[in-house]
Protein backbone atom coordinates (compact mmCIF):
# COMPACT_ATOMS: atom_id res chain seq x y z
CA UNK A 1 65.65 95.92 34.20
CA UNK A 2 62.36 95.99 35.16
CA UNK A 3 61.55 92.37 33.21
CA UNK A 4 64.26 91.14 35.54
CA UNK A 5 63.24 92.34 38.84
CA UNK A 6 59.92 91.12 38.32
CA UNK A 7 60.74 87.62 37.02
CA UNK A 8 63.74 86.99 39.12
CA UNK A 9 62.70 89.02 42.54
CA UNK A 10 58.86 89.81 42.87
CA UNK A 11 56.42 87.79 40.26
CA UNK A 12 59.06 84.38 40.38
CA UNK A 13 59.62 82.97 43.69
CA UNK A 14 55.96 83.60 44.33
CA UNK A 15 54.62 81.66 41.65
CA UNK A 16 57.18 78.77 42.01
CA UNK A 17 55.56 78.48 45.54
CA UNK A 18 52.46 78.55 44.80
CA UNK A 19 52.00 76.75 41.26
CA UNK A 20 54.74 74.91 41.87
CA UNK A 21 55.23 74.33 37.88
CA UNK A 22 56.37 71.82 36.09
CA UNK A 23 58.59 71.80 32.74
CA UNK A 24 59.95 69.09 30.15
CA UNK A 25 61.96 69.78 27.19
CA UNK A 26 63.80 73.19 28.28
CA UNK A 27 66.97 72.36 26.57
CA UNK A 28 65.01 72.48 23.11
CA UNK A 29 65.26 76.23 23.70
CA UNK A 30 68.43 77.63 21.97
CA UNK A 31 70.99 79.01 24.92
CA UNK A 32 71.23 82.25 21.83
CA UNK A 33 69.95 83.27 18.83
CA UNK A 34 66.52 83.86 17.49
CA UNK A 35 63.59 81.69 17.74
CA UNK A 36 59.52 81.67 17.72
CA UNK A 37 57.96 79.37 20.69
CA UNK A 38 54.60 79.19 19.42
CA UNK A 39 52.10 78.08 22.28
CA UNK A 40 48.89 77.28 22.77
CA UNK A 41 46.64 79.54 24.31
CA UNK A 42 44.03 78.88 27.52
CA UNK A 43 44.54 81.37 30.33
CA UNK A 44 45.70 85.20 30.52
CA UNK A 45 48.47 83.72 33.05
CA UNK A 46 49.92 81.67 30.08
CA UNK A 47 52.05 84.79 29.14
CA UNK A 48 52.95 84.71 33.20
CA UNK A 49 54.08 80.99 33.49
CA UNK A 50 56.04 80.81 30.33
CA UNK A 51 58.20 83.44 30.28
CA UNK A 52 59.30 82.51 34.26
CA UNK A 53 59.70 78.94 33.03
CA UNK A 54 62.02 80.11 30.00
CA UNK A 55 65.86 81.21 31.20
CA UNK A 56 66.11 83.80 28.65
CA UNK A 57 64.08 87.16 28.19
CA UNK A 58 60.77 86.40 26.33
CA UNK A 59 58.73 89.07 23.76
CA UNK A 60 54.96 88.33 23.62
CA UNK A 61 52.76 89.49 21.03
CA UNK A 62 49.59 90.04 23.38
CA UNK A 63 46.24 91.42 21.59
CA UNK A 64 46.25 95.22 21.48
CA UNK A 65 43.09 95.87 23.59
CA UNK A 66 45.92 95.51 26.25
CA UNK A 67 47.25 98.63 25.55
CA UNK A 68 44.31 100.54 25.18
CA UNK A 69 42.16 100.40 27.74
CA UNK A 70 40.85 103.54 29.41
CA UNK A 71 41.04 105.15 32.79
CA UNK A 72 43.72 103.97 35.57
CA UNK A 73 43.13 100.68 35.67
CA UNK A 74 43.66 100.69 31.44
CA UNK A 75 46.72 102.68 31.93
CA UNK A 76 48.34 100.77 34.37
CA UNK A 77 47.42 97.39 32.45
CA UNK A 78 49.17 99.22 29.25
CA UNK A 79 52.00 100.05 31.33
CA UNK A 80 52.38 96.72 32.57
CA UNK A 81 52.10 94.50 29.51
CA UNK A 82 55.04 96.88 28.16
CA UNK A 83 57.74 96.71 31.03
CA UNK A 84 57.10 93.08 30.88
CA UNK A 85 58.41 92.53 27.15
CA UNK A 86 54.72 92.62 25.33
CA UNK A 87 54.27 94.31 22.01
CA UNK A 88 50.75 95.20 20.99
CA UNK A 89 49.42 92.87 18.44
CA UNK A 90 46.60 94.01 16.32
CA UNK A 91 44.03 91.10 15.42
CA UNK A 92 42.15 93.17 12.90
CA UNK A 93 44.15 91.97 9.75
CA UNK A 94 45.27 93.68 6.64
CA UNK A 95 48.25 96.57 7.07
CA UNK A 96 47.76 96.90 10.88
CA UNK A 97 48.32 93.28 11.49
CA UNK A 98 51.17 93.44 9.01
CA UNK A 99 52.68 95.90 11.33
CA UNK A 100 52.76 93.96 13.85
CA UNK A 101 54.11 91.32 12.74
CA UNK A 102 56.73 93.39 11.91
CA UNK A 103 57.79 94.57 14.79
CA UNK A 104 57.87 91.03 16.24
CA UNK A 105 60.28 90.30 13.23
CA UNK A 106 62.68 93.18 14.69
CA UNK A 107 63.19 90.76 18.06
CA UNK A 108 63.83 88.25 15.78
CA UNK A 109 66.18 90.30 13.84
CA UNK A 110 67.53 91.44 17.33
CA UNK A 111 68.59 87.46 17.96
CA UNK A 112 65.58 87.36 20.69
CA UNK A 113 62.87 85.00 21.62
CA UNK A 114 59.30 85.96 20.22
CA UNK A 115 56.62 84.42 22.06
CA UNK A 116 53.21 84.28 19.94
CA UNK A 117 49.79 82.30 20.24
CA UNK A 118 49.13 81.14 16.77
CA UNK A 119 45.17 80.66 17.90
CA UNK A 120 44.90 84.72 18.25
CA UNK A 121 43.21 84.71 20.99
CA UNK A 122 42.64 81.88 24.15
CA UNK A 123 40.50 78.70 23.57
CA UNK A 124 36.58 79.46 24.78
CA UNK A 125 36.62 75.92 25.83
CA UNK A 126 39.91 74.27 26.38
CA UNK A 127 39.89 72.64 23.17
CA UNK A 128 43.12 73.34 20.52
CA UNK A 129 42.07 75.73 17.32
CA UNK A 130 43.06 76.47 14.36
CA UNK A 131 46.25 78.68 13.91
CA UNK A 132 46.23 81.80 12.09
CA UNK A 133 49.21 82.16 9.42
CA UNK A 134 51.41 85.11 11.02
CA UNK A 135 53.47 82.76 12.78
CA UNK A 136 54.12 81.34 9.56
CA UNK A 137 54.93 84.21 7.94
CA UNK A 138 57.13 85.28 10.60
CA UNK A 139 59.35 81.65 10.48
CA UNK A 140 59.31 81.67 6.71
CA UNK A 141 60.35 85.19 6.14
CA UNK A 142 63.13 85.08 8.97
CA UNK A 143 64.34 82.09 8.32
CA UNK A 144 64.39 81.27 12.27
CA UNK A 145 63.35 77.79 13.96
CA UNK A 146 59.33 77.72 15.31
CA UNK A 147 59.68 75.74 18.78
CA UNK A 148 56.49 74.42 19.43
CA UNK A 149 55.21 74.81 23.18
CA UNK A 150 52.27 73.08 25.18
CA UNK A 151 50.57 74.65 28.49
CA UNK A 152 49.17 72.78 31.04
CA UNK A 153 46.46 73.16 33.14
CA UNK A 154 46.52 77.16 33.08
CA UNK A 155 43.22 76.70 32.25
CA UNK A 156 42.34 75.55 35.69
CA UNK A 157 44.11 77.56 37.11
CA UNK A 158 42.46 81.29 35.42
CA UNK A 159 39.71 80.53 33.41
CA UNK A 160 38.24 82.87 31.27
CA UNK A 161 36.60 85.24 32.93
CA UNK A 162 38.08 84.70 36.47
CA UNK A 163 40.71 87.71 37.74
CA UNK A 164 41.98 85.79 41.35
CA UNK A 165 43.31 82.51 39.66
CA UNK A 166 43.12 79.13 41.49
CA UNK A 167 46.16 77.99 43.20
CA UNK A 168 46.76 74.36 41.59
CA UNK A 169 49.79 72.73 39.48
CA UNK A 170 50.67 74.04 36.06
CA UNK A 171 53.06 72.44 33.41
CA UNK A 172 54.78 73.58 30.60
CA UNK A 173 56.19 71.52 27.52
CA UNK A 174 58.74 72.50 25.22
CA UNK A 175 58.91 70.44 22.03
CA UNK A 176 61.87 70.30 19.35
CA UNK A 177 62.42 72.94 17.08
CA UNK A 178 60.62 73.21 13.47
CA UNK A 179 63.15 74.01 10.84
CA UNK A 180 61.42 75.54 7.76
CA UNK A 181 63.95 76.00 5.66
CA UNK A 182 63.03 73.82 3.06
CA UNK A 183 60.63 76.64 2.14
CA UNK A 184 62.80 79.22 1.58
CA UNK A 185 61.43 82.08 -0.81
CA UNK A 186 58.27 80.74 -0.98
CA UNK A 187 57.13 83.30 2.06
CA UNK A 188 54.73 84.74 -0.04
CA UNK A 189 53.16 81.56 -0.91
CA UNK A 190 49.54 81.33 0.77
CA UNK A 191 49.25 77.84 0.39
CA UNK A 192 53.26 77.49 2.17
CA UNK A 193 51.94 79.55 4.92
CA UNK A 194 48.71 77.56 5.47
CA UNK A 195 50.81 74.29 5.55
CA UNK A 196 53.66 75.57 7.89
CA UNK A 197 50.41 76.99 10.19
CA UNK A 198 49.09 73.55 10.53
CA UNK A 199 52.44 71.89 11.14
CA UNK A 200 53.01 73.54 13.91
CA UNK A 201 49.60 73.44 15.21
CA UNK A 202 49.93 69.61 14.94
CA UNK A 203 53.09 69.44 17.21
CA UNK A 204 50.91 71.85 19.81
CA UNK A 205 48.30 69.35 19.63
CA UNK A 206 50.67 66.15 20.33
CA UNK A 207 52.57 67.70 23.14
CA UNK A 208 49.21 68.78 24.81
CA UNK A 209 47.04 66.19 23.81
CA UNK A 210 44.31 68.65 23.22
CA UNK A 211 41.11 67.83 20.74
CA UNK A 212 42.04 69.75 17.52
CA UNK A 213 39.09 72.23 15.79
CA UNK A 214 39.40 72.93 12.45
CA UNK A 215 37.39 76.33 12.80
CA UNK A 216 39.05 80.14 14.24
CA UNK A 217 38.64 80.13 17.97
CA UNK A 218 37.53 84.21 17.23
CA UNK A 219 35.02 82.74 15.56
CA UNK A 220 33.10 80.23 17.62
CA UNK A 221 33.56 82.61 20.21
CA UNK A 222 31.37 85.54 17.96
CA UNK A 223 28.98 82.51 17.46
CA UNK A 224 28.86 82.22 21.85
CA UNK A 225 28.53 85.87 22.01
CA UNK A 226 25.80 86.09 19.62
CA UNK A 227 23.75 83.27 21.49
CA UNK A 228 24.01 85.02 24.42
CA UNK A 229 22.79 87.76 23.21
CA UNK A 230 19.95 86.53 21.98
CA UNK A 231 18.85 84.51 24.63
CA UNK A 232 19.16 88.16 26.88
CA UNK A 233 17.26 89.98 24.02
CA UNK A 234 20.45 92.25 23.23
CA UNK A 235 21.77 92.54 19.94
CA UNK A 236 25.66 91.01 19.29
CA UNK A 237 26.53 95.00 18.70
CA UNK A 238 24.98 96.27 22.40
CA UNK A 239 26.57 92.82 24.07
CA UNK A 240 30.18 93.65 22.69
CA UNK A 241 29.49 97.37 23.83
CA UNK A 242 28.44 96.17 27.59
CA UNK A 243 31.33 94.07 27.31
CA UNK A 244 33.60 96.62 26.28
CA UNK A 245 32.78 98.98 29.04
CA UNK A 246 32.88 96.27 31.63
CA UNK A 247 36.99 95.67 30.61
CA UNK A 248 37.45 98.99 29.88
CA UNK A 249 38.19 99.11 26.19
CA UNK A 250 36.49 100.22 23.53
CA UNK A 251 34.10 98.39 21.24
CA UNK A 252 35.41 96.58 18.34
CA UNK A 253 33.88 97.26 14.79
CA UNK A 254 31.50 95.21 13.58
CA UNK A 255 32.48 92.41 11.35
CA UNK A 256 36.07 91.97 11.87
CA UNK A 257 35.91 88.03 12.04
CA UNK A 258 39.55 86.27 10.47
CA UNK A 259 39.82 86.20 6.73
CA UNK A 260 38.75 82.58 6.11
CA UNK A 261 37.27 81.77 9.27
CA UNK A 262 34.45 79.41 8.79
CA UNK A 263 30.79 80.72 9.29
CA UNK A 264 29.49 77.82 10.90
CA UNK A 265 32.00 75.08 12.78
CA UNK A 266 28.83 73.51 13.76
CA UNK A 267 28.57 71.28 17.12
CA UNK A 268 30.54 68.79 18.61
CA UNK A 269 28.19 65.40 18.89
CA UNK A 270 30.05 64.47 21.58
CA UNK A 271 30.13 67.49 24.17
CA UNK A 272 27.47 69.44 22.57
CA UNK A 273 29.99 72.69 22.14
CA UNK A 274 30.36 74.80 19.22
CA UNK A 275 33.18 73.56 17.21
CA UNK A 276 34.33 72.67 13.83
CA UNK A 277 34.98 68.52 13.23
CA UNK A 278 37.98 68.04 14.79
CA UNK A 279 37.79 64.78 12.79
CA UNK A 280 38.73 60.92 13.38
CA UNK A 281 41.88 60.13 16.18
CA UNK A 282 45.72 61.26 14.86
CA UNK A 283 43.81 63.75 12.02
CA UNK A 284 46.25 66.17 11.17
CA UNK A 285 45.33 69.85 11.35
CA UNK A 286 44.26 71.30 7.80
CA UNK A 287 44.42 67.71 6.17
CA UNK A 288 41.42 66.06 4.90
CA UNK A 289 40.96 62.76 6.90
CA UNK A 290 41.31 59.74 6.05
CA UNK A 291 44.54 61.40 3.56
């Protein structure tokens, strides 16, 4: 009731004024049944925009710290994120990931629409990065579509770091669904769930046009952190607690970087950023170029 209210009363006439936003490819979203839209990720108000642009009720996996921040202002962000359809997703990996996952698979199960951000986290630098497997995992074990989906120019609008967002045009594109069923009992596989990862990643990239990485966002933006640091003569440990206490949350253990992530993406010739290769023009996510 409340997710109604908000989207159809309060929160959604006042950002169709104001951002005015723009879709294509809304009738790639099933009128029933279950399906992942897997998005990219560049703004907190990306979990805003798309479930207003989307007729039916959307579930978002959004990053635990969400739910556990401390004091009012923690509380009320925790109560928010859950009468707005958001299930705590825990980034760390092994069983407590799996557990989430899980209960993203019960909306599925439920016929529902599962909103997740296969990056993990939002893009330090507007560039696209490279997907984490539980999407996969969640398509090939469920059986349902993945329907790839491209924001626009949130970015802009609430960049990282910024709470009163800019008032400027946002778009959303909705491209056709990924049918995985040619990979059925092979949901186990590692090397499956790496492939289906980067297929979708690739459709993310095409419909937004971003540059691709080949590197964990989480972990370029450790390797930001830790140059800051050093440049203010903190340590990476007493930057993440200063910026724990500044959002209100508490500070995560050390070394929990994504199995696989790569220890050095290097820099980008061409901007200068910290990156992985996102290699030559039309590469394909996880491929080796010129393959």
């Amino acid at each position: 009731m409340f997710y109604w209210v908000m989207k159809t009363i309060f929160i959604g006439p006042i950002v169709r004024l104001l951002f005015r936003p723009w879709t294509r490819g809304l009738d790639n979203i099933p009128a029933d049944g279950a399906a992942i839209l897997a998005s990219n990720h560049m703004s907190f108000s990306d979990s805003i925009f798309l479930p207003l642009a989307v007729p039916r009720p959307v579930v978002f996996l959004a990053k635990s710290e969400y739910f556990t921040g401390r004091g009012i202002k923690g509380r009320l962000t925790a109560a928010f994120f859950r009468l707005t359809n958001q299930l705590p997703m825990d980034r760390s990996g092994g069983t407590a990931s799996a557990n989430s996952l899980l209960a993203g698979a019960d909306v599925l199960a439920a016929g529902g629409l599962l909103g997740i951000y296969p990056e993990g986290t939002r893009s330090p630098d507007g560039r696209l990065y490279r997907g984490k497997t539980g999407v996969a995992k969640l398509a090939l074990s469920t059986g349902v579509p993945v329907i790839p989906v491209a924001m626009i120019g949130t970015d802009k609008v609430q960049p990282i770091g910024r709470r009163i967002p800019n008032i400027r045009r946002v778009g959303i594109i909705i491209g056709r669904p990924l049918d995985f069923s040619r990979y059925q009992g092979l949901d186990e596989d590692r090397f499956v769930q790496r492939a289906v990862t980067d297929e979708i990643m690739y459709e993310i990239m095409r419909l937004s046009g971003q540059e691709y990485v080949d590197a964990y966002a989480s972990t370029v933006k450790a390797q930001l952190a830790a140059r800051r640091a050093g440049k203010s003569g903190r340590t990476v440990q007493q930057q993440r607690a200063r910026n724990a206490v500044r959002l209100g949350t508490e500070t995560p253990a050390a070394g929990t970087a994504a199995p696989g992530a790569f220890a050095d993406p290097g820099t980008d010739p061409g901007t200068g950023r910290p990156g992985g290769d996102p290699g030559p023009p039309g590469h394909t996510p996880g491929r080796p170029a010129g393959k």
